[in-house]
Protein backbone atom coordinates (compact mmCIF):
# COMPACT_ATOMS: atom_id res chain seq x y z
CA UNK A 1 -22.45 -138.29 135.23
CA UNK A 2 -21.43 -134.28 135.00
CA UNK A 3 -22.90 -132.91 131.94
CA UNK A 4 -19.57 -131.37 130.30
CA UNK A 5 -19.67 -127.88 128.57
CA UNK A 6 -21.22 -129.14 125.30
CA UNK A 7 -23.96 -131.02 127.05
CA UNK A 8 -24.31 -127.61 129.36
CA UNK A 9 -24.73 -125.03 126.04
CA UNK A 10 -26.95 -127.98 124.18
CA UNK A 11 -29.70 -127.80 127.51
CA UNK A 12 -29.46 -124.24 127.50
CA UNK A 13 -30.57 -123.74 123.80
CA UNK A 14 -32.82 -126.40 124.18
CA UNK A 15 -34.58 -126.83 127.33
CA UNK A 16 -33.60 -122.99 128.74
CA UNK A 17 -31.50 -125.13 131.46
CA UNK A 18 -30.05 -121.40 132.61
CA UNK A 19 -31.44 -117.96 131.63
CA UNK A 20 -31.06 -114.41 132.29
CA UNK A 21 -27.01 -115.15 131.90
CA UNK A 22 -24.81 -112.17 130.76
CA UNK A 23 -22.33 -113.87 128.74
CA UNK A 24 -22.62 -117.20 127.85
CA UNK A 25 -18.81 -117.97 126.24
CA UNK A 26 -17.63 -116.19 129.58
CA UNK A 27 -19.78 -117.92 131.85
CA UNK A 28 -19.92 -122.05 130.21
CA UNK A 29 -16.71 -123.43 131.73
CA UNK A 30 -15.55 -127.12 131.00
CA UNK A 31 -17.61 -128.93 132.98
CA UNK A 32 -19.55 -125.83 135.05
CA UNK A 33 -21.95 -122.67 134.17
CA UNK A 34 -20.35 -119.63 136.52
CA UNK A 35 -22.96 -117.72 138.12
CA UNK A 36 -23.04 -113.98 139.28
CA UNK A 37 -23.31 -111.70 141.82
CA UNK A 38 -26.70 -109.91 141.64
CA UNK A 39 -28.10 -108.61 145.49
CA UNK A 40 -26.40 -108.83 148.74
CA UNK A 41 -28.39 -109.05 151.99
CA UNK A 42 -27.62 -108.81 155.80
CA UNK A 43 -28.72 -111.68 158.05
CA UNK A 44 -30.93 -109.33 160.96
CA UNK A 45 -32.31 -111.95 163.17
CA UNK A 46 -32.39 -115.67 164.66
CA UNK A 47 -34.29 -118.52 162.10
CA UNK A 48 -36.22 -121.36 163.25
CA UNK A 49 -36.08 -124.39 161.49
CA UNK A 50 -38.32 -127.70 162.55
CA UNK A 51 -38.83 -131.17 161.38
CA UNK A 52 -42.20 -130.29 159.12
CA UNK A 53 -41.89 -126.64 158.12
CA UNK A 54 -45.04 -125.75 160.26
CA UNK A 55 -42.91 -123.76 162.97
CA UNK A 56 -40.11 -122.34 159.79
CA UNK A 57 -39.19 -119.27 160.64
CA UNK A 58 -36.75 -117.26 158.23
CA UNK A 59 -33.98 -114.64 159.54
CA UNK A 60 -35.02 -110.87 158.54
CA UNK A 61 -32.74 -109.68 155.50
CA UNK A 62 -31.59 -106.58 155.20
CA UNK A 63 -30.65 -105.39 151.34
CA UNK A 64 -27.31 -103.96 151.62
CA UNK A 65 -26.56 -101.31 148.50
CA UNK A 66 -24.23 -100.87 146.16
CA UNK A 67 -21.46 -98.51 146.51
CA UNK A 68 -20.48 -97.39 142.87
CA UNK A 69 -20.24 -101.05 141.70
CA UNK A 70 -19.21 -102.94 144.53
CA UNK A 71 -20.67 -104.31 147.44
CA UNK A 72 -18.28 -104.29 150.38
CA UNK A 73 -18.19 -107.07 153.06
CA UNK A 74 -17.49 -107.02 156.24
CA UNK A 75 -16.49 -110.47 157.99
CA UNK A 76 -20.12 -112.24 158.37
CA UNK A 77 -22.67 -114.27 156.98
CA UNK A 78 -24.79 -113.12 153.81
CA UNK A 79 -27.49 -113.84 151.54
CA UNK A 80 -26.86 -113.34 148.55
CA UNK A 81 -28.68 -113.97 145.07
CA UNK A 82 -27.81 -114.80 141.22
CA UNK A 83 -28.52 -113.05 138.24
CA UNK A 84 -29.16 -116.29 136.16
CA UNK A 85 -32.58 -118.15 136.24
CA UNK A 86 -32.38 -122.05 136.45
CA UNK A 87 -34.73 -124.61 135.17
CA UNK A 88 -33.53 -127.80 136.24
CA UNK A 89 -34.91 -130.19 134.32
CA UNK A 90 -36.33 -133.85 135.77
CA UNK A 91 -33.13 -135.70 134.88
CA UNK A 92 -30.51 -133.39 136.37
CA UNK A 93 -29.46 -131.76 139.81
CA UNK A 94 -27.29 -128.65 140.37
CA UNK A 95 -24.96 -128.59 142.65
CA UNK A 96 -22.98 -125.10 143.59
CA UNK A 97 -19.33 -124.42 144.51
CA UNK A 98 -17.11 -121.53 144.93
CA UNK A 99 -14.69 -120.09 142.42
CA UNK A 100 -11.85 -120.46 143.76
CA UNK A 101 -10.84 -116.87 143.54
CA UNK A 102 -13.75 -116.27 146.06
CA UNK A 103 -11.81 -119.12 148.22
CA UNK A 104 -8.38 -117.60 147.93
CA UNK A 105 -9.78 -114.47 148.79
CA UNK A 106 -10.89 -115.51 152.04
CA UNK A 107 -14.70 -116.37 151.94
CA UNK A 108 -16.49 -119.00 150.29
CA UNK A 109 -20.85 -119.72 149.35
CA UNK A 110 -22.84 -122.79 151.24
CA UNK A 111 -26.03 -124.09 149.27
CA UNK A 112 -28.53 -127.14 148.97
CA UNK A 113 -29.11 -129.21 146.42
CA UNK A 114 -31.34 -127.77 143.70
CA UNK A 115 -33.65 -130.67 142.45
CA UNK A 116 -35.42 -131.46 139.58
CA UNK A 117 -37.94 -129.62 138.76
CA UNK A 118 -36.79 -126.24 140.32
CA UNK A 119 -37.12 -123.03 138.90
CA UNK A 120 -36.49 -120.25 140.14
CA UNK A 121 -33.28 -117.15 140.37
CA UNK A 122 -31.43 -118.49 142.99
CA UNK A 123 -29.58 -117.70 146.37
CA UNK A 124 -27.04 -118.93 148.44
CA UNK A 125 -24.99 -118.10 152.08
CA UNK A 126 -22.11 -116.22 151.42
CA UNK A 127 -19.17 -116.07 153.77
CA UNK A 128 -16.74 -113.44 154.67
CA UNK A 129 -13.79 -115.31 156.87
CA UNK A 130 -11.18 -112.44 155.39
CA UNK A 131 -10.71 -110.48 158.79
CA UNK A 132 -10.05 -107.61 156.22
CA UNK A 133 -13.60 -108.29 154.46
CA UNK A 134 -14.17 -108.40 150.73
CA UNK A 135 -15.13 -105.77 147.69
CA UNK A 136 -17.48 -107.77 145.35
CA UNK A 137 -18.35 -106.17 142.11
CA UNK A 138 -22.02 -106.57 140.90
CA UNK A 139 -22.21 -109.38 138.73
CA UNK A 140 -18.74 -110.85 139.38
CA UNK A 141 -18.52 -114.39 138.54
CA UNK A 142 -18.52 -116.07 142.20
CA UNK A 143 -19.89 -119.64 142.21
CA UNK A 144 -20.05 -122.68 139.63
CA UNK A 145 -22.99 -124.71 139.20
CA UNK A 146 -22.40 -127.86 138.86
CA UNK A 147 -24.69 -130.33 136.74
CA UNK A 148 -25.09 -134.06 137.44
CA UNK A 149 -27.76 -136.67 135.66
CA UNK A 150 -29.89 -138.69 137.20
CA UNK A 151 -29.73 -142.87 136.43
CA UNK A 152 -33.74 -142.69 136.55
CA UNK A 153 -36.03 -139.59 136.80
CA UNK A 154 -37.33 -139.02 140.06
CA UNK A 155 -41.22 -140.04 140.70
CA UNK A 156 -41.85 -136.34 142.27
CA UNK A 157 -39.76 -132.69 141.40
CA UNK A 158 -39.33 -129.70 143.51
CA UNK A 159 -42.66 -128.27 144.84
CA UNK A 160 -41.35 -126.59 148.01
CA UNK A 161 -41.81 -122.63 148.99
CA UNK A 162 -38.98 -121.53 146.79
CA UNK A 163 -40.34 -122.63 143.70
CA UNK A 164 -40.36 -119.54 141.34
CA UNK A 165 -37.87 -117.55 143.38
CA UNK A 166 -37.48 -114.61 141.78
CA UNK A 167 -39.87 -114.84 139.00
CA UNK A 168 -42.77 -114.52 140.91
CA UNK A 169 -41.90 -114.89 144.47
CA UNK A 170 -39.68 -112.20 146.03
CA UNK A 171 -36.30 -113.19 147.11
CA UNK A 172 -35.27 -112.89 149.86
């Protein structure tokens, strides 16, 4: 089941489902939250990624800055981060999409799942197919998060390395 709008704004006051938000009546959509743009960073090197985590190896990020209010885009892969803080609780998963003015504009984000039991301010891969790039102003709405519930609560929530993103880990 999606968790409409009501059931969104009811977790929020109750259970701080999403924090850190700029405008909630802007932001709740029908059956969505719309998050925003807060930091935009370069990919810099190769990753490694293994079967157990023991060999993980991360790109390098490079923050790129502002100009004025927007961050322009070149064609390319990003990471880029969220404003908002989620708390998903043990009954729900998030699940991210594009606006689709992002998508008509020629780029589009790429995420995982975020489990139960995450917390953290969040990031994603954005990118920039537009040949022409893309001017992004800070905090522009660019993805919706998508909430579904859970039958049965999971026996074990989100422990991993990104747990706290943030809040008290650094992101990138």
């Amino acid at each position: 089941m999606i968790l409409s709008d009501k059931e969104i704004k009811e977790k929020i006051e109750e259970e701080k489902l999403i924090e850190n938000f700029i405008d909630l009546n802007v932001q709740l959509q029908p059956a969505s939250f719309d998050l925003t743009l807060d930091e935009v960073f370069l990919l810099e090197s190769q990753a490694l990624i293994d079967f157990d985590n023991k060999e993980r190896r991360l790109p390098i990020y490079k923050k790129i800055e502002v100009k004025g209010e927007y961050y322009e885009l070149q064609k390319g892969c990003y990471l880029i981060t969220f404003n908002e803080i989620l708390n998903i609780p043990k009954d729900l998963i998030g699940l991210l999409r594009p606006r689709s003015s992002l998508v008509r504009s020629g780029a589009s984000i790429f995420s995982s799942l975020w489990d139960p039991g995450y917390s953290g301010k969040s990031n994603c891969l954005l990118v920039v197919f537009n040949d022409n790039g893309i001017k992004l102003k800070k905090s522009a709405r660019i993805a919706q998060m998508i909430f579904l519930k859970l039958n049965k609560p999971p026996e074990k929530t989100y422990s991993g390395i990104y747990q706290k993103e943030g809040i008290t880990k650094k992101v990138p």
